[in-house]
Protein backbone atom coordinates (compact mmCIF):
# COMPACT_ATOMS: atom_id res chain seq x y z
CA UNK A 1 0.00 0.00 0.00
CA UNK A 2 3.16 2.13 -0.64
CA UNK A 3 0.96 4.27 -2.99
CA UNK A 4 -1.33 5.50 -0.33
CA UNK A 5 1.32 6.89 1.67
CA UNK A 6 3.01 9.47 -0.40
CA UNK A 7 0.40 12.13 0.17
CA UNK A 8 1.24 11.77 3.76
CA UNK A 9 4.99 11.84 3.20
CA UNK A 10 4.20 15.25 0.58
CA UNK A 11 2.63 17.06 3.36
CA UNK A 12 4.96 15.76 6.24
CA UNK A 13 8.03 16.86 3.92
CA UNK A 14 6.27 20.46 4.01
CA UNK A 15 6.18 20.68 7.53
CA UNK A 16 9.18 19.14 8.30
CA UNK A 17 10.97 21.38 5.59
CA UNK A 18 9.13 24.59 6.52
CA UNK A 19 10.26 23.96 10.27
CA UNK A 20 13.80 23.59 9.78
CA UNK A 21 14.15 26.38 7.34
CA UNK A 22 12.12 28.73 9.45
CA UNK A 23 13.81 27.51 13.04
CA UNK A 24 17.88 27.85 11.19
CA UNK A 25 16.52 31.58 9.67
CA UNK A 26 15.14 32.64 13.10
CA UNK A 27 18.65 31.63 14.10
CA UNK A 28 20.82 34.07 12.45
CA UNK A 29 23.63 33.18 10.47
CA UNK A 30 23.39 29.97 9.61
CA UNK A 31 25.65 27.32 7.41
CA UNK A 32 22.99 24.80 6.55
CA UNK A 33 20.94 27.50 4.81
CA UNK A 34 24.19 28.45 3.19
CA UNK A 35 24.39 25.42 1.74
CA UNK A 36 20.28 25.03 0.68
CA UNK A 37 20.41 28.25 -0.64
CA UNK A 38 23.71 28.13 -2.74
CA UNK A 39 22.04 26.02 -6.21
CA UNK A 40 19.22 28.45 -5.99
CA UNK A 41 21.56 31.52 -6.49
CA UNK A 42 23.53 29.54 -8.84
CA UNK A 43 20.61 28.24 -11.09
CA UNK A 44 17.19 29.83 -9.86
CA UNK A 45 18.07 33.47 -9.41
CA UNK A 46 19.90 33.87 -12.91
CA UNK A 47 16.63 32.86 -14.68
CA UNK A 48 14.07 34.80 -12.36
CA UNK A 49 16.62 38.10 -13.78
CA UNK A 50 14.94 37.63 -17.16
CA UNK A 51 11.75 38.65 -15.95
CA UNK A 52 12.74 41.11 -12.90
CA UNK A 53 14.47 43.82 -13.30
CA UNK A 54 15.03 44.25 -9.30
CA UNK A 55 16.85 41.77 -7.00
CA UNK A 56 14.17 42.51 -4.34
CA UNK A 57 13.43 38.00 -4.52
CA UNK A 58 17.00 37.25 -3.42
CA UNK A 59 16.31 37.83 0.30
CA UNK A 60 13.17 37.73 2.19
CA UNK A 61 10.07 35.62 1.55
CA UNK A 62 10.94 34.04 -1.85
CA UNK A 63 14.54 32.92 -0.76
CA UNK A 64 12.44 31.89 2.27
CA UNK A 65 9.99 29.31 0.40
CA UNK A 66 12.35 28.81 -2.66
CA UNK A 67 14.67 26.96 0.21
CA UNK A 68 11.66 25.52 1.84
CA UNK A 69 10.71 23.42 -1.15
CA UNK A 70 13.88 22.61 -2.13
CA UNK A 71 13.96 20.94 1.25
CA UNK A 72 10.65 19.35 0.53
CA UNK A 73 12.42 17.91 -2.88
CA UNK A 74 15.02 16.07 -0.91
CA UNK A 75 13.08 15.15 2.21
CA UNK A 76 10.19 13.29 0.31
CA UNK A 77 12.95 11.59 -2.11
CA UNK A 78 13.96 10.01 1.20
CA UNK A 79 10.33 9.60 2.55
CA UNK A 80 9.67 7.46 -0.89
CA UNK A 81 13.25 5.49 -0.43
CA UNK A 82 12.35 4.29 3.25
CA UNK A 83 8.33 3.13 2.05
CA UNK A 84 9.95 0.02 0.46
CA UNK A 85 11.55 -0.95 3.60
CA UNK A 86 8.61 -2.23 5.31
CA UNK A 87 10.96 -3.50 8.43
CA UNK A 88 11.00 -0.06 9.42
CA UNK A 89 7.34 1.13 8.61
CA UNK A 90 6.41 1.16 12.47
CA UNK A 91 9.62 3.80 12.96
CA UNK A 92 9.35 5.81 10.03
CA UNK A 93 5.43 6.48 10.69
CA UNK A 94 5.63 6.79 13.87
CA UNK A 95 8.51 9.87 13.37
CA UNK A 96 6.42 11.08 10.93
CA UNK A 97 3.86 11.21 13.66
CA UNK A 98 5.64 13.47 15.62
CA UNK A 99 6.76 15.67 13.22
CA UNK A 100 2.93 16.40 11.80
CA UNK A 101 1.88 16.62 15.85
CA UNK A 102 4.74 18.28 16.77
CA UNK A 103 6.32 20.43 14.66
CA UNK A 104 5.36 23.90 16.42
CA UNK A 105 6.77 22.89 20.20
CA UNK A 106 9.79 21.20 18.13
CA UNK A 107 10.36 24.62 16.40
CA UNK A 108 10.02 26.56 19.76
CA UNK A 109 12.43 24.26 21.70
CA UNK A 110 14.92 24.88 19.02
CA UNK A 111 14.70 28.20 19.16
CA UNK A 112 15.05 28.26 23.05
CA UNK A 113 18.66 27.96 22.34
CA UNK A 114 18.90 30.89 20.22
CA UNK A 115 16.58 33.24 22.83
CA UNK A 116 16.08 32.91 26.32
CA UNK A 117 13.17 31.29 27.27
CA UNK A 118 12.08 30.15 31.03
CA UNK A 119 13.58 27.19 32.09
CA UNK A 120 9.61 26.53 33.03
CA UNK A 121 8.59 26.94 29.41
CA UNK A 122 11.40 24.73 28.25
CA UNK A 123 10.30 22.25 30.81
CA UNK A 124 6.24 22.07 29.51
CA UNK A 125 7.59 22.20 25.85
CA UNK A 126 9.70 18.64 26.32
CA UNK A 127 6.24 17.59 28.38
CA UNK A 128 4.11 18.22 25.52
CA UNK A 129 6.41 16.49 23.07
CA UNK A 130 7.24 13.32 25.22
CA UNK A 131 3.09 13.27 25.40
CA UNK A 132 2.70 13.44 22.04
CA UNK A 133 5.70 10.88 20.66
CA UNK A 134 3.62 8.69 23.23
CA UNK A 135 -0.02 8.95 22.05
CA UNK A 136 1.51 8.57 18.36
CA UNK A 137 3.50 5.09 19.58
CA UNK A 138 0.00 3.94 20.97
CA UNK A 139 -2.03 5.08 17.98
CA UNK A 140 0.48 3.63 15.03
CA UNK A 141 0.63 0.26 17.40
CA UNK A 142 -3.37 0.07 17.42
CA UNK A 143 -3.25 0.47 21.43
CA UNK A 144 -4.72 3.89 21.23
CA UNK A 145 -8.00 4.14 23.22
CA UNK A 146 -9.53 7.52 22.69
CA UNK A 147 -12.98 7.48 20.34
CA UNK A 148 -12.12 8.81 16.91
CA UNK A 149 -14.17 11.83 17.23
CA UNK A 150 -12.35 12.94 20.18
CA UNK A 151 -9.00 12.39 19.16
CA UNK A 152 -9.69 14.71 15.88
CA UNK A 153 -11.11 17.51 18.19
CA UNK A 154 -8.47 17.51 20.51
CA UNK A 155 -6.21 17.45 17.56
CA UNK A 156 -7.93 20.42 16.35
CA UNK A 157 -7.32 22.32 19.51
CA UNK A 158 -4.21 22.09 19.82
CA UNK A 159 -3.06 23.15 16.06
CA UNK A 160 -5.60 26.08 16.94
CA UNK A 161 -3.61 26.86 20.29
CA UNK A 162 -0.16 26.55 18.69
CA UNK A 163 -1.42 28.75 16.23
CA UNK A 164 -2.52 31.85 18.49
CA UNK A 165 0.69 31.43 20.62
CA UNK A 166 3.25 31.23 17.91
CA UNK A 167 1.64 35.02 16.74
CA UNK A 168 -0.44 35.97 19.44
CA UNK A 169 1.05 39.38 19.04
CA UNK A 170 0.42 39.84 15.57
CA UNK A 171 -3.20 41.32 14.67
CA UNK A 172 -4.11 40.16 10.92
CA UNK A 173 -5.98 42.93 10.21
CA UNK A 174 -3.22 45.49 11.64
CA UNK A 175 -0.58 43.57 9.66
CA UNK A 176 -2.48 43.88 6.25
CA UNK A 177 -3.20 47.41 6.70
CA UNK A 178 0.66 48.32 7.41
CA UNK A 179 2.13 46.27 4.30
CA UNK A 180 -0.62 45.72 2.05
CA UNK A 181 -3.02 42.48 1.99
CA UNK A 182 -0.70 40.84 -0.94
CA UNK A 183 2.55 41.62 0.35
CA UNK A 184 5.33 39.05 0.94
CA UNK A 185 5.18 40.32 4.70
CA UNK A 186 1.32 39.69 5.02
CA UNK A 187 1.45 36.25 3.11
CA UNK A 188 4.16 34.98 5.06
CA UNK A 189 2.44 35.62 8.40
CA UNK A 190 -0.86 33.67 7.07
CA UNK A 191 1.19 30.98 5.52
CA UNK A 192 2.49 30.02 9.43
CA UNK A 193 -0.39 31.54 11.32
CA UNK A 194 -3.09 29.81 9.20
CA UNK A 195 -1.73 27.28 6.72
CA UNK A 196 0.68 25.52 8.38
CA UNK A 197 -1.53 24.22 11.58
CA UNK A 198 -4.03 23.49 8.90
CA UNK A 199 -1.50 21.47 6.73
CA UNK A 200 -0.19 19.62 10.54
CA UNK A 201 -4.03 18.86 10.56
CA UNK A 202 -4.42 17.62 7.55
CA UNK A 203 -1.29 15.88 7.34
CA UNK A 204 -2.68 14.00 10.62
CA UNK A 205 -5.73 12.78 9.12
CA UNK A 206 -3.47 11.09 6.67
CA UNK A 207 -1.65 9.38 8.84
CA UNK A 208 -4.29 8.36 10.45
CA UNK A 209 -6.28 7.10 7.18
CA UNK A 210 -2.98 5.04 6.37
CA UNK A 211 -2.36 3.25 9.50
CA UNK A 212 -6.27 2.09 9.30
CA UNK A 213 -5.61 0.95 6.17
CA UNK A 214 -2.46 -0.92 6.88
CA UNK A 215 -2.78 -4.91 7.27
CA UNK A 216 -3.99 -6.36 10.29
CA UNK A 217 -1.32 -6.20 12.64
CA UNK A 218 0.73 -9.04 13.33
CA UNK A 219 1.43 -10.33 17.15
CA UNK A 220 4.50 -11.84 17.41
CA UNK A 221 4.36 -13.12 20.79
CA UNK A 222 1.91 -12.83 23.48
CA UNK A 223 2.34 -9.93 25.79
CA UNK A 224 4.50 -7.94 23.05
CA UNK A 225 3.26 -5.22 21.53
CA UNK A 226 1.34 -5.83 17.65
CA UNK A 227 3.64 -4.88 14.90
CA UNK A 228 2.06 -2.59 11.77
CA UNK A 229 2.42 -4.56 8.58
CA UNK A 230 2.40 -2.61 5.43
CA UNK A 231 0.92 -4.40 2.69
């Protein structure tokens, strides 16, 4: 059922792309981007001079998402390499998990080391994440208890919290006003404010469509936990 998983892995890649980009930018100066960004000033930016006359796309926004889904390019490559290893289908969803669950505390904790948050803060975001790398273990091993309905709300809730806290101090409507409703500043705010929880969400549901769909799971010996079998 490799073919019903790459949706999943296309909108995991995003996340997981769009996190580390935004977490190493947030960061200052930083090599890895140096790196992601150096075949898209060699090739890219010498064809987007044909049609611009400025240079105003070689900083900002648009190097921001050109890197991005460059990322995504090599991160789902390796997403589609590891689906025909089914030996390590229970690991490789179950990271996936976390990453679509996770991504926003993940992004803060790494940027705890680049600004100082509480040591209190620090503490809840490791809780938070340990909580969720657990209810995804249960939930990709079919020991996961909760009903389905509640599980998606409480899902819902908590892309919706992440969302006000990561720009609780930014009003929308302020924002648009100040740099214009189509400007790189104002899209970029919606794209993390709005679409990525959403695409998190969505990329959730996926997951969670796929591991229902998986094979019934196989139990190896009694008392040991069922192992997902990919078929």
């Amino acid at each position: 059922m490799n073919q019903g998983r790459w949706p999943h892995e296309m909108l995991c890649s995003l996340i997981l792309a769009f996190v580390i980009v935004a977490v190493n930018d947030g960061g200052g100066n930083s090599v890895f981007l140096g790196k992601l960004a150096y075949p898209i000033y060699t090739y890219i930016f010498p064809l987007l001079q044909r049609f611009y006359h400025d240079e105003s796309y070689r900083t900002g926004y648009p190097l921001f998402f050109l890197m991005t889904f460059l990322l995504v390019s090599i991160i789902f490559i390796l997403f589609r390499l590891t689906s025909y290893l089914p030996l390590i289908t229970p690991l490789v969803l179950v990271s996936m998990g976390i990453v679509d669950v996770a991504a926003a505390p993940l992004g803060l904790l790494r940027l705890r080391f680049f600004y100082h948050t509480s040591e209190t803060m620090t503490f809840l975001l490791l809780l938070e994440i340990f909580a969720i790398a657990t209810a995804i273990v249960f939930y990709v091993y079919r020991r996961w208890p909760i009903p389905s309905l509640v599980s998606i709300s409480v899902l819902a809730g908590h892309f919706a919290l992440w969302s006000w806290v990561g720009h609780s101090y930014q009003g929308l409507s302020d924002l648009g006003l100040s740099y214009g409703y189509w400007s790189a500043t104002f899209l970029g705010t919606i794209s993390r404010r709005i679409a990525f929880p959403l695409l998190s969400f969505l990329a959730t549901l996926f997951l969670a469509r796929y591991v229902k769909r998986m094979a019934p799971v196989v139990q190896s010996d009694a008392g040991k936990l069922p192992v997902p079998r990919a078929v």
